[in-house]
N, C-alpha and C. Protein backbone atom coordinates (compact mmCIF):
# COMPACT_ATOMS: atom_id res chain seq x y z
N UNK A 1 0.85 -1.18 0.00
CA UNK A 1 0.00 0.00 0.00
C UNK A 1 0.89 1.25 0.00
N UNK A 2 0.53 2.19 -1.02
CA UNK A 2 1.43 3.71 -1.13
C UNK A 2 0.72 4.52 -0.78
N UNK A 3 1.45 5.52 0.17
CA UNK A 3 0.68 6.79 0.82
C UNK A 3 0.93 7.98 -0.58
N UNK A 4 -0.44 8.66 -0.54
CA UNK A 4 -0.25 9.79 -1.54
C UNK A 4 0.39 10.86 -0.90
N UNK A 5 1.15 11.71 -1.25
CA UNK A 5 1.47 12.79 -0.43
C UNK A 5 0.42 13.68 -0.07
N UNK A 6 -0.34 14.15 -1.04
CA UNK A 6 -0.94 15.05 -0.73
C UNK A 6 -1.92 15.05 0.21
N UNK A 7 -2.73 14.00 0.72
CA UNK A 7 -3.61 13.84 1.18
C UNK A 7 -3.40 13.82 2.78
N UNK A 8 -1.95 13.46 3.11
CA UNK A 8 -1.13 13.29 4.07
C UNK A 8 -0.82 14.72 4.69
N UNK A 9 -0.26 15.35 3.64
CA UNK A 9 0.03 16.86 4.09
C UNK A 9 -1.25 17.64 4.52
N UNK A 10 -2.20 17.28 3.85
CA UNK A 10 -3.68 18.22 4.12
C UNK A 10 -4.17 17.50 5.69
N UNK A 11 -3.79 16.48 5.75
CA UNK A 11 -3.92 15.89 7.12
C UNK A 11 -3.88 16.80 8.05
N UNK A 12 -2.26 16.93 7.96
CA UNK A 12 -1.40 17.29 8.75
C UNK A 12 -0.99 18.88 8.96
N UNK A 13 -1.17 19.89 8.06
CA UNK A 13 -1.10 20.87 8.13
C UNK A 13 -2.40 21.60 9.21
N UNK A 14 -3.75 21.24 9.39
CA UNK A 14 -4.41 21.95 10.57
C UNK A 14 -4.02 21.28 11.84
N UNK A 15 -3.22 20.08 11.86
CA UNK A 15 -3.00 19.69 13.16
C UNK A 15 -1.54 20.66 13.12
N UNK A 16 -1.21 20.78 12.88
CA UNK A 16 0.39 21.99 13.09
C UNK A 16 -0.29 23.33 13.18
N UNK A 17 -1.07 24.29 12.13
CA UNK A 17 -1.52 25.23 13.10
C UNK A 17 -2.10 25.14 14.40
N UNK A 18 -2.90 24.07 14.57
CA UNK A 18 -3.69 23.96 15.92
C UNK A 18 -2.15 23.78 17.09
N UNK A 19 -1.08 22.93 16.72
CA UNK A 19 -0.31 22.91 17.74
C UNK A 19 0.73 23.97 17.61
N UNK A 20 0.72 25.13 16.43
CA UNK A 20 0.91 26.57 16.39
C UNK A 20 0.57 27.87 17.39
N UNK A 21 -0.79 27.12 17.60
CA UNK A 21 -1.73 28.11 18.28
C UNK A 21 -1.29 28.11 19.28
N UNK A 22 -2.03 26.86 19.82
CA UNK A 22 -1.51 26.26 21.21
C UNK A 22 -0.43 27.17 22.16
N UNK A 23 0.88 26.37 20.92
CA UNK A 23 2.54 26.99 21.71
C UNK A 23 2.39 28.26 21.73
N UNK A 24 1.54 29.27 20.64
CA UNK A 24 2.05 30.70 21.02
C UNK A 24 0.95 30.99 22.27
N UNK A 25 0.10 30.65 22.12
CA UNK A 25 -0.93 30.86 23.36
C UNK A 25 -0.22 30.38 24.55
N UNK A 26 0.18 29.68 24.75
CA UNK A 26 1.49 29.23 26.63
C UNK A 26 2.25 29.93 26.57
N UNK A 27 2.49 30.51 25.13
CA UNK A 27 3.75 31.28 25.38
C UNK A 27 3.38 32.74 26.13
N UNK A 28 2.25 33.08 25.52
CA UNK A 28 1.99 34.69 25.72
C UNK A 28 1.06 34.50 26.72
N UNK A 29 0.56 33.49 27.53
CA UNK A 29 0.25 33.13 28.69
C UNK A 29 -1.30 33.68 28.15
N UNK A 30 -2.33 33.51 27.42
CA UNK A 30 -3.16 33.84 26.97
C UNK A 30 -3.94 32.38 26.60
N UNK A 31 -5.85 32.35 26.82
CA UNK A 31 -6.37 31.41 26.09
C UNK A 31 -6.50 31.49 24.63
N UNK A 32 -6.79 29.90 23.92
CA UNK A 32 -6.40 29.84 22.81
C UNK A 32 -7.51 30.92 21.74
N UNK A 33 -8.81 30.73 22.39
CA UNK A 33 -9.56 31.96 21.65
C UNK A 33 -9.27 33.24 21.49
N UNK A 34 -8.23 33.57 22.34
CA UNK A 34 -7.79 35.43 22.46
C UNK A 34 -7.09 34.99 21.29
N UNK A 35 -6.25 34.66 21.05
CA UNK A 35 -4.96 34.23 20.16
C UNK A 35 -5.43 34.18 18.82
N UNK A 36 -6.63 33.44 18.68
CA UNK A 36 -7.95 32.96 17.33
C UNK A 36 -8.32 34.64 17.40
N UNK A 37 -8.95 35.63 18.04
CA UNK A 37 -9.35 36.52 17.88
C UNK A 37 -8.52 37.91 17.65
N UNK A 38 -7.48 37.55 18.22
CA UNK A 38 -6.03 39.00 17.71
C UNK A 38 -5.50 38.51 16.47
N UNK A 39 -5.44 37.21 15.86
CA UNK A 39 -5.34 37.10 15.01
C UNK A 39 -5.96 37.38 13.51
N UNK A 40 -7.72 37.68 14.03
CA UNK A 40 -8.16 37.83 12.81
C UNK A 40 -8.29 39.35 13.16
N UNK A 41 -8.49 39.98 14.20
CA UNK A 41 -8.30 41.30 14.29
C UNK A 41 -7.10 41.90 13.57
N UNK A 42 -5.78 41.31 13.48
CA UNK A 42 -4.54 41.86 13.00
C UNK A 42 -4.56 41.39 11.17
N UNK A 43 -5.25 40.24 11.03
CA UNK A 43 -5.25 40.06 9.64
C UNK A 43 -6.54 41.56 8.87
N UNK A 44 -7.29 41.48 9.53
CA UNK A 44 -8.49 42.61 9.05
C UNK A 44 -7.71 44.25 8.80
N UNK A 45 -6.79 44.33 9.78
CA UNK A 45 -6.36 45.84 9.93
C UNK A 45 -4.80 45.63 9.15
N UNK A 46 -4.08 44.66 8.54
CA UNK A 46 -3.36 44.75 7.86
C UNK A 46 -3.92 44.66 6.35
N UNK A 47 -5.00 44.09 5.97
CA UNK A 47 -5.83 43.75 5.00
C UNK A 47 -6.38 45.72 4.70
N UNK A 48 -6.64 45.91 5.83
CA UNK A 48 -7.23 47.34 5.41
C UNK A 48 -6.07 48.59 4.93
N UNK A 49 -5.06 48.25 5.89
CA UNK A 49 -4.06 49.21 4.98
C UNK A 49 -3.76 48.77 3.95
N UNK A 50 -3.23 47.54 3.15
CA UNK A 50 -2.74 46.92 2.14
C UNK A 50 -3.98 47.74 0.97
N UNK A 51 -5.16 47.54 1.12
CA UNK A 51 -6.14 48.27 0.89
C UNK A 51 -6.10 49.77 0.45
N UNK A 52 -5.84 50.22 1.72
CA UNK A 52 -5.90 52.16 1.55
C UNK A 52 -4.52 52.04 0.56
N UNK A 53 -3.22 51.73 1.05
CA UNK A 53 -1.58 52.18 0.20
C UNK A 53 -2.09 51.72 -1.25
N UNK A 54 -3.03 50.43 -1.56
CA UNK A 54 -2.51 49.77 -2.59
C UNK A 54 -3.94 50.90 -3.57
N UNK A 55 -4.91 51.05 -3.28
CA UNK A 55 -5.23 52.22 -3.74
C UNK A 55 -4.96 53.85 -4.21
N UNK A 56 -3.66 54.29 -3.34
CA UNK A 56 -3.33 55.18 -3.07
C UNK A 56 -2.29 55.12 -4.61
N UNK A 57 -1.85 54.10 -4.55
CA UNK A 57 -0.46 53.54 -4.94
C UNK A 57 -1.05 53.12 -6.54
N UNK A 58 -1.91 53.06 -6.73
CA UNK A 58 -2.74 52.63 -8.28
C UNK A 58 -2.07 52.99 -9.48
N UNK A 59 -1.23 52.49 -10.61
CA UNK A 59 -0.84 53.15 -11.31
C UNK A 59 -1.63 54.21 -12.18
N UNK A 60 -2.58 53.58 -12.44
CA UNK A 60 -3.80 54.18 -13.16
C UNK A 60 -3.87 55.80 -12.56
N UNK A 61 -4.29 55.70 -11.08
CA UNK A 61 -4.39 57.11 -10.50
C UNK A 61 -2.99 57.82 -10.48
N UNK A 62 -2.23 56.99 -10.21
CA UNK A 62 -0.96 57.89 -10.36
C UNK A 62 -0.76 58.71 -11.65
N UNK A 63 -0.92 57.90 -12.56
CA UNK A 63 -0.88 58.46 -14.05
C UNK A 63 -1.58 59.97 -14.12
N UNK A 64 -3.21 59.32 -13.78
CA UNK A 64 -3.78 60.58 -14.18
C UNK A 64 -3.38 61.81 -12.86
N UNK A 65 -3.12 61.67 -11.76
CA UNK A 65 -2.63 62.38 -10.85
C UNK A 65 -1.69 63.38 -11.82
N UNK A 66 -0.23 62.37 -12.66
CA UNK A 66 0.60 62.92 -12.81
C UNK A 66 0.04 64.19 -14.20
N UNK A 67 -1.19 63.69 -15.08
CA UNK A 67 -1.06 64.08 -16.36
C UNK A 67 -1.90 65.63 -15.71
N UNK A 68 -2.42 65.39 -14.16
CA UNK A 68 -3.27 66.71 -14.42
C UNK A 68 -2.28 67.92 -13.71
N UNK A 69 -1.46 67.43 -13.15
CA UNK A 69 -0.29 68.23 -12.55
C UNK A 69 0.39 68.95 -13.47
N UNK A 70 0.85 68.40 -14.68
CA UNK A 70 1.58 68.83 -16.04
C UNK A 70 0.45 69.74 -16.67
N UNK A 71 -0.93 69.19 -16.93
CA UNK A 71 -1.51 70.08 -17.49
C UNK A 71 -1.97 71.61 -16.53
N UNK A 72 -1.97 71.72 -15.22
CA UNK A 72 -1.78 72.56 -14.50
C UNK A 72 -0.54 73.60 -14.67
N UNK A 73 0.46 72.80 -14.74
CA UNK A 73 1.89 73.50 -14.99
C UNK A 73 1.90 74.24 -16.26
N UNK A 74 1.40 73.48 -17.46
CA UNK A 74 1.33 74.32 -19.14
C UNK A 74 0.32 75.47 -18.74
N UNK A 75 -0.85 75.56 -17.96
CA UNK A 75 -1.86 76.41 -18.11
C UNK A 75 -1.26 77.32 -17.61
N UNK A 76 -0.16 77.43 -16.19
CA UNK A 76 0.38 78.60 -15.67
C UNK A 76 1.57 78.99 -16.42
N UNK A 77 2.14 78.05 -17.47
CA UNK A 77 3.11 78.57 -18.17
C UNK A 77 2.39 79.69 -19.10
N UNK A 78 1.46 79.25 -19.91
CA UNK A 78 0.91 80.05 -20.93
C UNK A 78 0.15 81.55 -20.75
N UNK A 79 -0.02 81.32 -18.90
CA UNK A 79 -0.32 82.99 -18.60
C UNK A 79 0.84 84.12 -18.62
């Protein structure tokens, strides 16, 4: 009988976060639900800046940012 890998790893990968959790939770002397809950609190508020910069950061807006700046600059040249 041959083990598939994959099916093995999918096993095994929520039993390693769960004993992830665990260790950082003894570590930071905290229950395992605080740990479950700062976690999705810190994923939400890194998710939200990645959000605001990666908007900010748009090439698209940058572009037109840049083309109305130039056309600002010709209009005060030409007075």
């Amino acid at each position: 009988m041959r083990l598939h890998p994959i099916p093995l790893i999918a096993a095994v990968i929520p039993w390693l976060l769960h004993l992830a959790t665990r260790t950082l939770a003894r570590a930071l002397n905290l229950p395992e639900p605080m740990v479950y809950g700062t976690g999705v609190f810190v994923l939400a508020r890194v998710q939200a800046a990645e959000n605001s910069i990666g908007r900010t950061l748009c090439p698209f807006r940058l572009l037109r940012r840049f083309q109305n700046l130039l056309r600002s600059w010709r209009q005060r040249a030409t007075r």
